[in-house]
C-alpha atoms as a PDB file:
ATOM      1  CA  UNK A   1       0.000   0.000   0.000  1.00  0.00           C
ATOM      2  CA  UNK A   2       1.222   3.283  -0.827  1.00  0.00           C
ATOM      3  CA  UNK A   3      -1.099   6.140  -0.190  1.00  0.00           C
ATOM      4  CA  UNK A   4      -1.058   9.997   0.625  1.00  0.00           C
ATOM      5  CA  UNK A   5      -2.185  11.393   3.896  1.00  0.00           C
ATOM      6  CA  UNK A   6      -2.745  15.218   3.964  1.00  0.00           C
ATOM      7  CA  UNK A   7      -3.884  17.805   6.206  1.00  0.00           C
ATOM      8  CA  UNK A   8      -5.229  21.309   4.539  1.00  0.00           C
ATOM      9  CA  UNK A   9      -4.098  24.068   5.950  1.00  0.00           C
ATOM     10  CA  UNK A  10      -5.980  26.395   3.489  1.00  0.00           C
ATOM     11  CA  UNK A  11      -6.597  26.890  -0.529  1.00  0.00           C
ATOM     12  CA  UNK A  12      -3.249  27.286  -1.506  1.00  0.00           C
ATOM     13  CA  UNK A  13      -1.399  25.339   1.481  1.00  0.00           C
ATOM     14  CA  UNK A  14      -1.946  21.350   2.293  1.00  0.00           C
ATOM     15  CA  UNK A  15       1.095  19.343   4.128  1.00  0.00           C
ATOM     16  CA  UNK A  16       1.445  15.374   2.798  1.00  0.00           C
ATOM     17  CA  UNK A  17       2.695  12.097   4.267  1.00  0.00           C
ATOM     18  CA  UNK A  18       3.320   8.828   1.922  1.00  0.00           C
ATOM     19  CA  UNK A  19       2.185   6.560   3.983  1.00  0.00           C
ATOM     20  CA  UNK A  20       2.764   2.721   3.411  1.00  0.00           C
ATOM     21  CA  UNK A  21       0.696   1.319   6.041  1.00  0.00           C
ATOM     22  CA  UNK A  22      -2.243   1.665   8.624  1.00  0.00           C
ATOM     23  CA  UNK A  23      -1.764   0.161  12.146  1.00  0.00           C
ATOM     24  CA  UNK A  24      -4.640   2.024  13.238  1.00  0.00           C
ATOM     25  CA  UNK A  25      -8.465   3.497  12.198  1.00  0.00           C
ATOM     26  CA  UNK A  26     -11.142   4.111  14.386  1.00  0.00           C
ATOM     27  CA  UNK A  27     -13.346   6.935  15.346  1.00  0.00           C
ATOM     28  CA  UNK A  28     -14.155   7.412  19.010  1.00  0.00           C
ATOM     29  CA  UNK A  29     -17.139   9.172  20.185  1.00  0.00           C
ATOM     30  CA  UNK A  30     -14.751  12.324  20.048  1.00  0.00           C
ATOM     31  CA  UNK A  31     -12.839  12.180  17.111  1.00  0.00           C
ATOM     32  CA  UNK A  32     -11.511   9.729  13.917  1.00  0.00           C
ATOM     33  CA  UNK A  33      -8.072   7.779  15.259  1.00  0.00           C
ATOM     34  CA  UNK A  34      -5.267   6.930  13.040  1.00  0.00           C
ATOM     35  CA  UNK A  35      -1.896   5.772  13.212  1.00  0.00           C
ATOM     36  CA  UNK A  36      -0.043   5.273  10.252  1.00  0.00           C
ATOM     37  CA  UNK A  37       2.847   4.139   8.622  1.00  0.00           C
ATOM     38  CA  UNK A  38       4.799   7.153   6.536  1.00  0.00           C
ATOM     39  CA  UNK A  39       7.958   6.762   4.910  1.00  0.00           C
ATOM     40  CA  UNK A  40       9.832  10.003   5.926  1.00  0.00           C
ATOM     41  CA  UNK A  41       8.141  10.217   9.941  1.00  0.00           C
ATOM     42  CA  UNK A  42       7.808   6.451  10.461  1.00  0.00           C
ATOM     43  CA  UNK A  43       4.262   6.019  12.641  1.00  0.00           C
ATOM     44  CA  UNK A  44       2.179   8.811  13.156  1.00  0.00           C
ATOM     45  CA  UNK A  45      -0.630  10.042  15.317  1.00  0.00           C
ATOM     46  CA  UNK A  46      -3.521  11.561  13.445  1.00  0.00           C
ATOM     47  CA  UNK A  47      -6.320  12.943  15.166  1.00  0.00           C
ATOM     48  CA  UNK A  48      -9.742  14.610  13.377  1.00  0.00           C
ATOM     49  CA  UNK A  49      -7.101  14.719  10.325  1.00  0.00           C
ATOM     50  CA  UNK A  50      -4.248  16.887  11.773  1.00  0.00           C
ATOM     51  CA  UNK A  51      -1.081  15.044  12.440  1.00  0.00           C
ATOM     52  CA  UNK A  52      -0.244  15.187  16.295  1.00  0.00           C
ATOM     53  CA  UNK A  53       2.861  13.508  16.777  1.00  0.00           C
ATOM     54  CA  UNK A  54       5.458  11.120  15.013  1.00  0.00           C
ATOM     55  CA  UNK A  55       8.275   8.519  16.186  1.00  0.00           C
ATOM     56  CA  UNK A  56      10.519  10.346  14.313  1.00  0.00           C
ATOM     57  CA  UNK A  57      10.756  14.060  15.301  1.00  0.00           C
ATOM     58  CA  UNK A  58       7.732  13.515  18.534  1.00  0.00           C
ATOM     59  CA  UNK A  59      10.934  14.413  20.879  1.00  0.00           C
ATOM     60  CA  UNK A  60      11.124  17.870  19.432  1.00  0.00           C
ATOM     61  CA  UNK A  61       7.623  19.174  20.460  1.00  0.00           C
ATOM     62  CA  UNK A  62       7.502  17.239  23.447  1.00  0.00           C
ATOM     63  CA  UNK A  63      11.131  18.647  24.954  1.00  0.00           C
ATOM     64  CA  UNK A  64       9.992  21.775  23.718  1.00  0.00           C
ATOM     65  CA  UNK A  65       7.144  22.067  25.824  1.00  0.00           C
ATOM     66  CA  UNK A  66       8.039  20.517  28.888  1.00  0.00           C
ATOM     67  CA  UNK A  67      11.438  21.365  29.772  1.00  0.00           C
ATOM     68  CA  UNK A  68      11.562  25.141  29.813  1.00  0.00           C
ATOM     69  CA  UNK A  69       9.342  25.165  32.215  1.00  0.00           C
ATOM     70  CA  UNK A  70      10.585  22.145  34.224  1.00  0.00           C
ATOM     71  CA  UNK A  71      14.217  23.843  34.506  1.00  0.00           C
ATOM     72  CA  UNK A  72      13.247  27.487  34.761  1.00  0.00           C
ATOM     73  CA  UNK A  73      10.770  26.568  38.304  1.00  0.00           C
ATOM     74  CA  UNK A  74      12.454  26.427  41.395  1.00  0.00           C
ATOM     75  CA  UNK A  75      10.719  23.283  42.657  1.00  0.00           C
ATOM     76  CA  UNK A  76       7.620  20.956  40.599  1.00  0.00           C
ATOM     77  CA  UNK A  77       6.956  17.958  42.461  1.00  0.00           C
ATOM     78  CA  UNK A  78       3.282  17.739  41.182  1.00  0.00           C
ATOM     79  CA  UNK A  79       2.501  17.488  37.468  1.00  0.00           C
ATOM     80  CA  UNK A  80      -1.238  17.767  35.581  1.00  0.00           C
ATOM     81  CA  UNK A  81      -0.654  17.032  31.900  1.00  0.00           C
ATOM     82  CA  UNK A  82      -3.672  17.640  30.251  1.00  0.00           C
ATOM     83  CA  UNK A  83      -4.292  16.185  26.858  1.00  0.00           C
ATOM     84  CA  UNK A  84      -1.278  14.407  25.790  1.00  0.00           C
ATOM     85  CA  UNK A  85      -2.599  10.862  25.073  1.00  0.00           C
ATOM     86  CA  UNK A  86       0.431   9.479  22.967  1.00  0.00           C
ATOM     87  CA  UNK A  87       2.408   9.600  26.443  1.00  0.00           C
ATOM     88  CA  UNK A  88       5.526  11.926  24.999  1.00  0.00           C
ATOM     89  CA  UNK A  89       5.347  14.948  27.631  1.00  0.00           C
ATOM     90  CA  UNK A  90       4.456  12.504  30.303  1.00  0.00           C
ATOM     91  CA  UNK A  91       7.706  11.270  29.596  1.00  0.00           C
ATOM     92  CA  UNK A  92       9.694  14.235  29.205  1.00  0.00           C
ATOM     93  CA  UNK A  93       8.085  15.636  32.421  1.00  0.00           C
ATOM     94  CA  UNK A  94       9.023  11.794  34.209  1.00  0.00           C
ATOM     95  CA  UNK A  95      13.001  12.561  33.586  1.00  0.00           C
ATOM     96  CA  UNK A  96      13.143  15.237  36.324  1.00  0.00           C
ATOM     97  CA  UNK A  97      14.154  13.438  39.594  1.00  0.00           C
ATOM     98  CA  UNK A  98      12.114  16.158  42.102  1.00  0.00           C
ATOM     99  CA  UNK A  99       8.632  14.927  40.330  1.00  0.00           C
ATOM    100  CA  UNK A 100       6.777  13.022  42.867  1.00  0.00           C
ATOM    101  CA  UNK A 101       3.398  12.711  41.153  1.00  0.00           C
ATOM    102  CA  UNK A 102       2.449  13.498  37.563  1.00  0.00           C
ATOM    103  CA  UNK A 103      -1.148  12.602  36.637  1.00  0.00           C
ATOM    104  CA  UNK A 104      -2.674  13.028  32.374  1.00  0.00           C
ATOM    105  CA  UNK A 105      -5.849  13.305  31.921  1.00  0.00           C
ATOM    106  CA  UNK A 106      -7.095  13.114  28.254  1.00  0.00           C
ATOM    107  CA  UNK A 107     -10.674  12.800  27.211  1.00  0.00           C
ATOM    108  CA  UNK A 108     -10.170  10.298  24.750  1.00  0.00           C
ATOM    109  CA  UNK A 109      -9.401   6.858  25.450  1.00  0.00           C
ATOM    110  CA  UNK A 110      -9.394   5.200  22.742  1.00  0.00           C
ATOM    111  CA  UNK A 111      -5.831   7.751  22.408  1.00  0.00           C
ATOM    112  CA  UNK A 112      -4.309   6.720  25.072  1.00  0.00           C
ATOM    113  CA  UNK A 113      -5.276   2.831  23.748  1.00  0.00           C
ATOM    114  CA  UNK A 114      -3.748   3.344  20.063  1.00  0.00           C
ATOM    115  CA  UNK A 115      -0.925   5.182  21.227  1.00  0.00           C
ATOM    116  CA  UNK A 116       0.169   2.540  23.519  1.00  0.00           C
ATOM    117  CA  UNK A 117      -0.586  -0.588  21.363  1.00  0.00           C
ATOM    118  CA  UNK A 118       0.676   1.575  18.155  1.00  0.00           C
ATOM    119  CA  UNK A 119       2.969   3.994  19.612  1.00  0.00           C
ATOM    120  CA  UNK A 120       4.760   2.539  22.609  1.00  0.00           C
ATOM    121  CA  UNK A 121       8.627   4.417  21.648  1.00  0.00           C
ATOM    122  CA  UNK A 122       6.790   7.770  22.155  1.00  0.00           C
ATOM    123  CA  UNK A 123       6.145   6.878  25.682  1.00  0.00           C
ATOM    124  CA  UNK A 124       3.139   4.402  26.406  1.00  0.00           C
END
């Protein structure tokens, strides 16, 4: 299988995956779930069609968003991640030794279930 997976940004804008496989299609009661195979991200997370996160360049966004603020607060033991279902920032936020409790909530199951089955290098 060799397919294209694209998400529109506008008329005149549109960002595409070849993707070579699907590990992964559902619709929850929230939103349609994929994960697929592309050649140039390996898996990916798509969510209402709008790509989430990837295997191969996940650790950019999620470093990016959790260690700024990690390192620039004097003391976090207690961490709510909301959203965040493929398990990446959970992650990031689990590599700082004073975090005592972190706790994700995500609406959507059937996320957190795909990401971990589908996903598990991202951090399931």
């Amino acid at each position: 299988m060799t397919d294209w997976s694209e998400e529109p940004f506008d008329d005149r804008t549109r960002f595409a995956l070849r993707v070579t496989g699907r590990l992964h299609a559902s619709r929850s009661r929230y939103q349609p779930i994929e994960v697929v195979v592309t050649v140039a991200f390996g898996r990916v997370l798509v969510l209402d069609g709008v790509f989430q996160t990837s295997e191969r360049d996940e650790y950019i966004s999620h470093e990016m968003l959790v260690h700024p603020a990690m390192a620039t607060a004097p003391s976090i033991r207690r961490v709510l991640v909301i959203g965040g279902g493929d398990g990446g920032t959970v992650r990031e936020v689990l590599r700082h030794p004073g975090v005592e409790r972190c706790v994700m909530v995500e609406i959507d199951r059937e996320v957190v279930e795909a990401s971990r089955r589908h996903l598990p290098s991202i951090g399931s």
